[in-house]
C-alpha atoms as a PDB file:
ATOM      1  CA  UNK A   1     153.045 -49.539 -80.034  1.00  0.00           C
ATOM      2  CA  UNK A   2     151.972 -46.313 -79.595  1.00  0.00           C
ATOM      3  CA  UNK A   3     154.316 -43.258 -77.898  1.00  0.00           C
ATOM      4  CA  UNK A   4     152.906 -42.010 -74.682  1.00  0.00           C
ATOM      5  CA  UNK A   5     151.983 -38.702 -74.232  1.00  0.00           C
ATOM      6  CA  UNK A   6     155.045 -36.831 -73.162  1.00  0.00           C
ATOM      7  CA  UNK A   7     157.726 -39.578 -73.900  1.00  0.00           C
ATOM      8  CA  UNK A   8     158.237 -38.681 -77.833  1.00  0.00           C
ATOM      9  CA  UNK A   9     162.030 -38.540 -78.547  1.00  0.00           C
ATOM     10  CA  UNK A  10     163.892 -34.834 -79.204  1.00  0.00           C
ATOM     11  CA  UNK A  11     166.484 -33.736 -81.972  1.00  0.00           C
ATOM     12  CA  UNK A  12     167.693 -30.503 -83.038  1.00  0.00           C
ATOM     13  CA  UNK A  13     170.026 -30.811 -86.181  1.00  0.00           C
ATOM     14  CA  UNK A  14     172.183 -27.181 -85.659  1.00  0.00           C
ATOM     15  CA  UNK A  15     175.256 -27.122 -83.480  1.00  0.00           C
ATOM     16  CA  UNK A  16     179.033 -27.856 -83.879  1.00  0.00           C
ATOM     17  CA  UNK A  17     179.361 -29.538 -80.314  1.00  0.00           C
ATOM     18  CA  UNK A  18     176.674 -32.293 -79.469  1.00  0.00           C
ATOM     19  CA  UNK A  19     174.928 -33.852 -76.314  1.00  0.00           C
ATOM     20  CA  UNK A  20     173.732 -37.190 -76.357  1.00  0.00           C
ATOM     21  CA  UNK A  21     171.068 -37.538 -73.574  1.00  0.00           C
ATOM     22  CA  UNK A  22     169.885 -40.586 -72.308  1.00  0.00           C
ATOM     23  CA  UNK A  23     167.063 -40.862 -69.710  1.00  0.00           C
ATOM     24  CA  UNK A  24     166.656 -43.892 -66.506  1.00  0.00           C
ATOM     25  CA  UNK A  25     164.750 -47.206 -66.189  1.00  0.00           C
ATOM     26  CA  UNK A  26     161.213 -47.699 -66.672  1.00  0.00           C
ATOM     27  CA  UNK A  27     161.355 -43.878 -67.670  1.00  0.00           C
ATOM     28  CA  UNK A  28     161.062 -41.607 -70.766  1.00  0.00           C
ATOM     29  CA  UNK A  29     162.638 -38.847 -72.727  1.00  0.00           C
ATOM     30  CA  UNK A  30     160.264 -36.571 -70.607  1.00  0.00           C
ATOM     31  CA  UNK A  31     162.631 -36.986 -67.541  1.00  0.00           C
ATOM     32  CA  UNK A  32     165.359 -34.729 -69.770  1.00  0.00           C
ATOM     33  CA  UNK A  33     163.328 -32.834 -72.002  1.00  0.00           C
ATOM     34  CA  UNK A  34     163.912 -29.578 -70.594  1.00  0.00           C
ATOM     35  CA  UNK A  35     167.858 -29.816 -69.818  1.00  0.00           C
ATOM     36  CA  UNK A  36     167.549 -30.766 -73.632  1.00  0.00           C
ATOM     37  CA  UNK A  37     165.968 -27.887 -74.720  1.00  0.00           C
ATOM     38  CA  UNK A  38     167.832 -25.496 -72.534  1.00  0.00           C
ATOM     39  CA  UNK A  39     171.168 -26.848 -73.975  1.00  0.00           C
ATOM     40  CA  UNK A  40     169.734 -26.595 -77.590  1.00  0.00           C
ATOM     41  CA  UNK A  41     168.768 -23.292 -77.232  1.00  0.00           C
ATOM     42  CA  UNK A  42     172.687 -22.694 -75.626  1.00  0.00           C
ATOM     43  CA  UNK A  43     173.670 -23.457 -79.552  1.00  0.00           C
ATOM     44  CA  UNK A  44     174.741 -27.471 -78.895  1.00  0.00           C
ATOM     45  CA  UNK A  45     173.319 -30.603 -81.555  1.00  0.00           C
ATOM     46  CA  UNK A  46     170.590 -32.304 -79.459  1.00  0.00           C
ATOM     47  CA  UNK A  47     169.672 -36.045 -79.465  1.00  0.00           C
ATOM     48  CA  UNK A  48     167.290 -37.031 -76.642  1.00  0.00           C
ATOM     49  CA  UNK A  49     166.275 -40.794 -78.085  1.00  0.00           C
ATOM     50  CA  UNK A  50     163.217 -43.010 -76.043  1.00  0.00           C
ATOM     51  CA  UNK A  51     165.129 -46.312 -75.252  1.00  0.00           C
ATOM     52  CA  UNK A  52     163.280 -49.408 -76.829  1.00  0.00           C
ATOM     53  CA  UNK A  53     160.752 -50.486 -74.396  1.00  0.00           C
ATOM     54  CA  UNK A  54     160.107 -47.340 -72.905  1.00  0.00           C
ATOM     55  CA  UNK A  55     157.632 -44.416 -73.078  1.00  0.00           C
ATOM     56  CA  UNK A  56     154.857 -47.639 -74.385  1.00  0.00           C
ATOM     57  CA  UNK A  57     153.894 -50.222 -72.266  1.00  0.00           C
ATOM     58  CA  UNK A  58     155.592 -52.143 -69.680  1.00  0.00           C
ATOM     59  CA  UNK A  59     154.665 -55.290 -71.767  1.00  0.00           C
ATOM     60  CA  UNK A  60     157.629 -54.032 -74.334  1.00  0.00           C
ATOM     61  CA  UNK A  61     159.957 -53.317 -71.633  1.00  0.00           C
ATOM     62  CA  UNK A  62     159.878 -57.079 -70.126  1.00  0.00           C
ATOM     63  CA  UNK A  63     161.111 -57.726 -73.797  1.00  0.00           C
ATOM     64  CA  UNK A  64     164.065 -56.078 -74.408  1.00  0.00           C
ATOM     65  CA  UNK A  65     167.382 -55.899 -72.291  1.00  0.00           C
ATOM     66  CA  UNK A  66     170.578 -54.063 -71.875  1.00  0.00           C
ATOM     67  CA  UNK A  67     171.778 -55.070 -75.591  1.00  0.00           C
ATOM     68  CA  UNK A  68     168.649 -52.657 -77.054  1.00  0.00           C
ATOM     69  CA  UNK A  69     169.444 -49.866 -75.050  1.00  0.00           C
ATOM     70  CA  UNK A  70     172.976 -49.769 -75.274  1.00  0.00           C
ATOM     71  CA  UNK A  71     172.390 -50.610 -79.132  1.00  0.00           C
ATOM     72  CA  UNK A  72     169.966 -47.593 -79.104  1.00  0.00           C
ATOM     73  CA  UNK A  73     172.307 -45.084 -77.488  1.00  0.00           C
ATOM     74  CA  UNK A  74     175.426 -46.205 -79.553  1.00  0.00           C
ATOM     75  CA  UNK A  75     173.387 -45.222 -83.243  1.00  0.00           C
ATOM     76  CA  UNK A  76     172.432 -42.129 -81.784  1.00  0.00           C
ATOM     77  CA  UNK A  77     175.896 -41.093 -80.631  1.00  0.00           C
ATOM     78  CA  UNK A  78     177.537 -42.255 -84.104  1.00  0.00           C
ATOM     79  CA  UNK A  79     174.787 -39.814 -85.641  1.00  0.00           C
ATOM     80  CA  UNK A  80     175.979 -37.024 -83.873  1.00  0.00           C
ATOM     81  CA  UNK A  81     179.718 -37.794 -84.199  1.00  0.00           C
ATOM     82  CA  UNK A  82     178.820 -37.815 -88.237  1.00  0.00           C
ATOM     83  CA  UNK A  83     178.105 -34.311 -87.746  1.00  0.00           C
ATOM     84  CA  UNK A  84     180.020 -33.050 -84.628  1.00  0.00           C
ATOM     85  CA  UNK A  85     183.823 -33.346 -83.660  1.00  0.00           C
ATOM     86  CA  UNK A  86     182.821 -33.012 -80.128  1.00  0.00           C
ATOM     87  CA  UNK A  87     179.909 -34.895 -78.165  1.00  0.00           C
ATOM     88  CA  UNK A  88     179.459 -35.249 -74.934  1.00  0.00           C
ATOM     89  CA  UNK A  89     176.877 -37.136 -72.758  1.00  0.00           C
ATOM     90  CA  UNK A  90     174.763 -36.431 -70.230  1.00  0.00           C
ATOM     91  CA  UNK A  91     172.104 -38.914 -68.374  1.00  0.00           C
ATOM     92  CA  UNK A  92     169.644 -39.649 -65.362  1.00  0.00           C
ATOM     93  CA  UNK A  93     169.940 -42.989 -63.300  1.00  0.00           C
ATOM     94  CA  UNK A  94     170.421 -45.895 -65.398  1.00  0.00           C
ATOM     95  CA  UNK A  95     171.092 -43.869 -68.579  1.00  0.00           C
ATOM     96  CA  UNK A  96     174.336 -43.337 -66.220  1.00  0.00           C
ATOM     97  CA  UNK A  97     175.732 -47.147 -67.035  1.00  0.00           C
ATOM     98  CA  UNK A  98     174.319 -47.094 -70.650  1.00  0.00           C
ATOM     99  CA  UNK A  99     177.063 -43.549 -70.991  1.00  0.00           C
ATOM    100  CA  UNK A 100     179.648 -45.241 -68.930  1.00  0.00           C
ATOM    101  CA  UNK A 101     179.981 -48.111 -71.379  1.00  0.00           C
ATOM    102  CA  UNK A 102     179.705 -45.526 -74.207  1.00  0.00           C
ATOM    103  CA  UNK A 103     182.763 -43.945 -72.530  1.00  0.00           C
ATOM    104  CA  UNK A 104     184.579 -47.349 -71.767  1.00  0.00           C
ATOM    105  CA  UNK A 105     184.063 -49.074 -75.577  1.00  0.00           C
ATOM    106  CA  UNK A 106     184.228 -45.159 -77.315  1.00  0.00           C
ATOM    107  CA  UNK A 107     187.016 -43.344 -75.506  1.00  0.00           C
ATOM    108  CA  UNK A 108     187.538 -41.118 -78.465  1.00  0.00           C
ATOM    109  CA  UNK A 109     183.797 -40.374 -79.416  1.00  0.00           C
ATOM    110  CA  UNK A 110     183.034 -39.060 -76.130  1.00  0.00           C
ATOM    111  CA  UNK A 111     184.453 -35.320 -74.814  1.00  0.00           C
ATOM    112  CA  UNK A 112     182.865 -35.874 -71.291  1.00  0.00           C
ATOM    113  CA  UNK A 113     180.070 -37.269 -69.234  1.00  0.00           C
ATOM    114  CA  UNK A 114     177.677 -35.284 -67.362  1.00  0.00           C
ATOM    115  CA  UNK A 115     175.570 -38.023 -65.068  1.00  0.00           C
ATOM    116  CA  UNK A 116     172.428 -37.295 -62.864  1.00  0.00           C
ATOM    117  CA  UNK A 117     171.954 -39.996 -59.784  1.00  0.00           C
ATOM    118  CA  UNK A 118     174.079 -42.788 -62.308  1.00  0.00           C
ATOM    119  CA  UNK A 119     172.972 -46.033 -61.360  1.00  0.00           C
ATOM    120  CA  UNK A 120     175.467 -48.980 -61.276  1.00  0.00           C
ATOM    121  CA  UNK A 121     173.817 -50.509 -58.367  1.00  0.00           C
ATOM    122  CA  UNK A 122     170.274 -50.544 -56.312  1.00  0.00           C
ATOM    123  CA  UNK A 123     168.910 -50.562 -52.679  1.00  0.00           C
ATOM    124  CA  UNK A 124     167.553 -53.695 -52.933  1.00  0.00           C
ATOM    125  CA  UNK A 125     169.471 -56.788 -52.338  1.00  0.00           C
ATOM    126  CA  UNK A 126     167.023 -58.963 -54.264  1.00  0.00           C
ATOM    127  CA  UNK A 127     167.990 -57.215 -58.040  1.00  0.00           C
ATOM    128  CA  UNK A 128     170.676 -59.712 -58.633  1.00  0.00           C
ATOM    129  CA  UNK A 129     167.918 -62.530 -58.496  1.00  0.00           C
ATOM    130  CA  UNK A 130     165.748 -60.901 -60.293  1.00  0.00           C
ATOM    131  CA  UNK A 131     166.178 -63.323 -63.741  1.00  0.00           C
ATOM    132  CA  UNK A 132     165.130 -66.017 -60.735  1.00  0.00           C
ATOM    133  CA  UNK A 133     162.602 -64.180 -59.480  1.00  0.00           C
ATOM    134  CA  UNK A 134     160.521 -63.189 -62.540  1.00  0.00           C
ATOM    135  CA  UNK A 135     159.115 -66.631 -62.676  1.00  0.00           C
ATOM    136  CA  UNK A 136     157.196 -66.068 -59.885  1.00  0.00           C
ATOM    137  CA  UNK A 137     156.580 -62.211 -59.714  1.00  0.00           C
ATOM    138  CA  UNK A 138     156.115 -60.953 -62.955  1.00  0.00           C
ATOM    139  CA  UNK A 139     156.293 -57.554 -61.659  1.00  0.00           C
ATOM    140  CA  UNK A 140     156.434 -55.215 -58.932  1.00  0.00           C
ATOM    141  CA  UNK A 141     155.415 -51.496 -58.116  1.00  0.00           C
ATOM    142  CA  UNK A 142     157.323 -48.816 -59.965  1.00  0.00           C
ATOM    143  CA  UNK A 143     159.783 -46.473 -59.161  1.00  0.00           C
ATOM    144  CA  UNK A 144     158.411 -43.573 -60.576  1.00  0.00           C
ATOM    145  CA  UNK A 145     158.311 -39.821 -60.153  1.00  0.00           C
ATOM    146  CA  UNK A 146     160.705 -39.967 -56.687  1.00  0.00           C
ATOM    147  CA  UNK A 147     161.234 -35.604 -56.518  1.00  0.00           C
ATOM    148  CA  UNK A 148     160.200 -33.283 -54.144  1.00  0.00           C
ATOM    149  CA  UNK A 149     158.320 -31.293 -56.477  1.00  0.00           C
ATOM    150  CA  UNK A 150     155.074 -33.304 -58.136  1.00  0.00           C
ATOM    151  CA  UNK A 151     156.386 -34.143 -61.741  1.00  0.00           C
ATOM    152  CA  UNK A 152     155.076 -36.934 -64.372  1.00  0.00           C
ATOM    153  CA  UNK A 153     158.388 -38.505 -66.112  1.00  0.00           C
ATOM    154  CA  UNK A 154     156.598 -40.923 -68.583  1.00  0.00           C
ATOM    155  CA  UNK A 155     157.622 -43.903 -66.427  1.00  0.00           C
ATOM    156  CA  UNK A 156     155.706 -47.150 -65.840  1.00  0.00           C
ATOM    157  CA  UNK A 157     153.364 -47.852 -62.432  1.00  0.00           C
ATOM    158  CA  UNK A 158     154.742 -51.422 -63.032  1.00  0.00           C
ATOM    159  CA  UNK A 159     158.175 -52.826 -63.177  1.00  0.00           C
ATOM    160  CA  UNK A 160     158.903 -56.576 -65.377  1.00  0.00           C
ATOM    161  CA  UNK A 161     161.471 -58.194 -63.272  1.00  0.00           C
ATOM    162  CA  UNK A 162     162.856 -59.352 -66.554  1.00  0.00           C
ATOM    163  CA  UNK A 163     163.913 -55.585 -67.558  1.00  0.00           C
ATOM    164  CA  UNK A 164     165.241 -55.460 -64.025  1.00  0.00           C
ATOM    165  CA  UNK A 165     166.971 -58.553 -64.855  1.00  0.00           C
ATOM    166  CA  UNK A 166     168.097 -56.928 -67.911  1.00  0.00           C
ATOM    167  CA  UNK A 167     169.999 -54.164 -65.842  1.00  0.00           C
ATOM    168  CA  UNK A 168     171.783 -56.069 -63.275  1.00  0.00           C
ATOM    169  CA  UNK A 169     173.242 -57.479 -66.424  1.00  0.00           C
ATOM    170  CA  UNK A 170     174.382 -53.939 -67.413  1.00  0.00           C
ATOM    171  CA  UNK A 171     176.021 -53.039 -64.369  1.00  0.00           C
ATOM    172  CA  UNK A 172     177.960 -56.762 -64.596  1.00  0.00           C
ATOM    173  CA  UNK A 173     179.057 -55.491 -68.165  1.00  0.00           C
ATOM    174  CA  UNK A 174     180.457 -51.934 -66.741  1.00  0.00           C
ATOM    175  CA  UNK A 175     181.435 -52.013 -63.646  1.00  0.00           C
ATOM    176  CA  UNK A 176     184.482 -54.340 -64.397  1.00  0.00           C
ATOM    177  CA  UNK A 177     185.972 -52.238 -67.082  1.00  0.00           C
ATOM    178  CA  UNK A 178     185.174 -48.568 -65.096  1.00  0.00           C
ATOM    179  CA  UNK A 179     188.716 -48.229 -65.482  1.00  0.00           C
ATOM    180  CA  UNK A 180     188.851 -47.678 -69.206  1.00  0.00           C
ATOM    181  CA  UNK A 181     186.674 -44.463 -68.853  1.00  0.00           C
ATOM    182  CA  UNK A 182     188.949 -41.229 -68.630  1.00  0.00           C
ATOM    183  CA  UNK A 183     187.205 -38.491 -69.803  1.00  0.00           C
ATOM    184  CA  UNK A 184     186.017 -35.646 -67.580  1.00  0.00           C
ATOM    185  CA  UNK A 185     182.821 -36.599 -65.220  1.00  0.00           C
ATOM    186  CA  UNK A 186     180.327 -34.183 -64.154  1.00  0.00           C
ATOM    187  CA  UNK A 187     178.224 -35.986 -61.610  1.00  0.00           C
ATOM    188  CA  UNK A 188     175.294 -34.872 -59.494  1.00  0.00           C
ATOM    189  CA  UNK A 189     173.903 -36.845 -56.587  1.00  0.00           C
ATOM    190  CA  UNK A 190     170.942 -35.699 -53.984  1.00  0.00           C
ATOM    191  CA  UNK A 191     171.512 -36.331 -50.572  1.00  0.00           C
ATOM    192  CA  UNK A 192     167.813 -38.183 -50.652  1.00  0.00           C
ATOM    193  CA  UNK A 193     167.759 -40.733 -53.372  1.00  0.00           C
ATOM    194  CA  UNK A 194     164.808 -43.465 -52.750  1.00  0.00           C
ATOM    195  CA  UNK A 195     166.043 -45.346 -56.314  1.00  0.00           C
ATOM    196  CA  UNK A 196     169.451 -45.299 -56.054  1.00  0.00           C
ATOM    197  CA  UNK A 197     172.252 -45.436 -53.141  1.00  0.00           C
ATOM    198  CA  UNK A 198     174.810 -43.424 -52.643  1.00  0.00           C
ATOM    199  CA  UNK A 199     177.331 -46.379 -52.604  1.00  0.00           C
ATOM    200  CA  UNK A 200     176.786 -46.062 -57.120  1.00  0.00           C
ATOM    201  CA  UNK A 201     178.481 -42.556 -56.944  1.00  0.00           C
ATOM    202  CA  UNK A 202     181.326 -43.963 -54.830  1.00  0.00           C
ATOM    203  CA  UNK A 203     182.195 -47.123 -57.396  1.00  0.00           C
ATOM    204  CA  UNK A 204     182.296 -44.809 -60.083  1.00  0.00           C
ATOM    205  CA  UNK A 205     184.550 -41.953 -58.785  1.00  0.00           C
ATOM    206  CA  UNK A 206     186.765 -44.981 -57.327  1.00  0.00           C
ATOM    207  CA  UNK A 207     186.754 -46.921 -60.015  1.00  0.00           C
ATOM    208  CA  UNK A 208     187.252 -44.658 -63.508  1.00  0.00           C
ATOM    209  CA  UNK A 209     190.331 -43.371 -64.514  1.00  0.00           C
ATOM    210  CA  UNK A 210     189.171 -39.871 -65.104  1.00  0.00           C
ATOM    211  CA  UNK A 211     191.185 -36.966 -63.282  1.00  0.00           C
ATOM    212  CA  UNK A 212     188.891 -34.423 -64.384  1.00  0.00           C
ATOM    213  CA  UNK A 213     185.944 -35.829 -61.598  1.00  0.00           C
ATOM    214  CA  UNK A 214     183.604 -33.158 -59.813  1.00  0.00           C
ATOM    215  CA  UNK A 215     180.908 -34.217 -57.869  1.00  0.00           C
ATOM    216  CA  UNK A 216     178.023 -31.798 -56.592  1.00  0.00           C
ATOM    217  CA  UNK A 217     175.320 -32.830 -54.109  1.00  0.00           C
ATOM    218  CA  UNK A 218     171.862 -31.948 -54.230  1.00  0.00           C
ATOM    219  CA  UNK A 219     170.097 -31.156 -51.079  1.00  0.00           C
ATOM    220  CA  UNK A 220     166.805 -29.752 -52.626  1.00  0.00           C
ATOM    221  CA  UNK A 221     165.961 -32.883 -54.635  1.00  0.00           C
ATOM    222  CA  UNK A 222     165.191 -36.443 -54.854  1.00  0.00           C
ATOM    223  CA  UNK A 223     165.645 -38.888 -57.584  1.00  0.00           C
ATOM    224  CA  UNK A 224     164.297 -37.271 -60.880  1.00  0.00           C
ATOM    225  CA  UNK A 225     166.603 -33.976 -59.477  1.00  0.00           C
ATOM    226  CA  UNK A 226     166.273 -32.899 -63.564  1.00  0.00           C
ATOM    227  CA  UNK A 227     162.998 -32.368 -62.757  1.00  0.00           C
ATOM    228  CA  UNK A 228     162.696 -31.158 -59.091  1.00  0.00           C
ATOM    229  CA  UNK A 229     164.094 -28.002 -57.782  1.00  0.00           C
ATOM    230  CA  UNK A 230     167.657 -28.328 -58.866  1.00  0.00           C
ATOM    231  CA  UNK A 231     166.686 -28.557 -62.247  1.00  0.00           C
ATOM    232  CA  UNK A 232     167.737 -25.031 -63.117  1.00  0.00           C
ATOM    233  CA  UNK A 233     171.686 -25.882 -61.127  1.00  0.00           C
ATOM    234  CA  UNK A 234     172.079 -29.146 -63.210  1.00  0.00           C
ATOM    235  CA  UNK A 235     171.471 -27.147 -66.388  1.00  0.00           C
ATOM    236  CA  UNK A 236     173.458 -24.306 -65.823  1.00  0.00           C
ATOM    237  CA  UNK A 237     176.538 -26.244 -64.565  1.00  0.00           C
ATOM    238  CA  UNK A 238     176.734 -28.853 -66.858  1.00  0.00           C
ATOM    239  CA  UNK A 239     176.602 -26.148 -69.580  1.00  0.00           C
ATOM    240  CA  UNK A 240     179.496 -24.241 -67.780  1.00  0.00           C
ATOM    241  CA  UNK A 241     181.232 -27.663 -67.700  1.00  0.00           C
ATOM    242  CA  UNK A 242     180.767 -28.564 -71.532  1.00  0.00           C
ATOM    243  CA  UNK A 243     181.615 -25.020 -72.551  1.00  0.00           C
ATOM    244  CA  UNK A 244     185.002 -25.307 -70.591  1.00  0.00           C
ATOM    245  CA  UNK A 245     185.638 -28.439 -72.402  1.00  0.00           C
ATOM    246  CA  UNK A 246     184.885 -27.816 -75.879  1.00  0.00           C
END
């Protein structure tokens, strides 16, 4: 299936420390594009993969689960690890559970996690039933393009229950093992989130091991905050924070 405009993956192959990014549900490499080139042009190895499924149809995503993304964000960091002695990761929503269980099954592959609204849980009650649930409601409305500012992230208008399925089944995989991650956390969560409650934030930073934990909140954004108006904050302060810790 063909790429969507706007969702292509991004590389740059110079750099001696490297960031793995990894985008949300139902989104697309477009969500991170420009953190990715502002932190390629600050002299790190970029990888920005599109996670199977996404950036197509939303035909492919009700096809693939947690397995192809995590599979898919695992290659990609042991491609920068072949060339870098130092990666780090940073991610939007659920590319937040997909680093976490980088951080808990790699402990020594990742230098520290930068994580943008990390989702390891949802506002609606009704996502653990969702493997239930698909059987009756294929799909529902998306969750695209929540920001203040107007924005186009590559994300799908519709939303298979089975990928949703898929994700619960993530956050069942990480959240019990939180405690294995202990590398520094940079985490950034707006104050308005209509995707994903604050509650996610608060398992995280009471649940890893890390000791090295800031948290800054975002009062000018929503969601997507990598593309709303504290774009330009998340970039220059996770760049402070890898810098620090390289």
């Amino acid at each position: 299936m063909a790429q969507r405009p706007s969702t292509e993956p991004f590389h740059t192959d110079t750099g001696e420390v490297g960031v793995l990014f990894v985008h949300g549900f139902t989104g697309s490499p477009a969500s991170l594009r420009g953190w990715a080139e502002r932190t390629a042009s600050a002299g790190y190895r970029v990888s920005l993969p599109r996670l199977p499924g996404h950036g197509t149809r939303w035909q492919e995503l009700a096809v693939t689960s947690w397995p192809d993304w995590y599979a898919c964000v695992d290659r990609e960091l042991s491609d920068l690890r072949a060339s870098c002695d130092t990666v780090f990761v940073a991610s939007l929503s659920m590319g937040g559970a997909l680093s976490l269980m980088l951080a808990e099954k790699r402990p020594d592959d990742v230098a520290g996690l930068v994580m943008v609204n990390p989702a390891v849980t949802a506002m609606s009650r009704l996502v653990p039933f969702a493997g239930t649930l698909r059987r009756f409601v294929p799909t529902v409305a998306g969750i695209a393009n929540d920001a203040m500012l107007e924005i186009d992230e590559g994300a799908y208008d519709r939303t298979p229950l089975a990928a949703v399925a898929g994700m619960y089944r993530l956050w069942c995989e990480v959240r019990p093992y939180l405690d294995l991650v202990s590398c520094p956390l940079l985490i950034f969560r707006s104050e308005v989130d209509h995707v994903v409650p604050p509650t996610s934030v608060e398992i995280i930073t009471r649940q890893v091991s890390s000791t090295d934990v800031t948290v800054h909140r975002l009062a000018n954004s929503y969601h997507v905050a990598t593309m709303d108006n504290d774009a330009g904050f998340i970039v220059d302060t996770s760049l402070e924070f890898m810098a620090e810790r390289s």
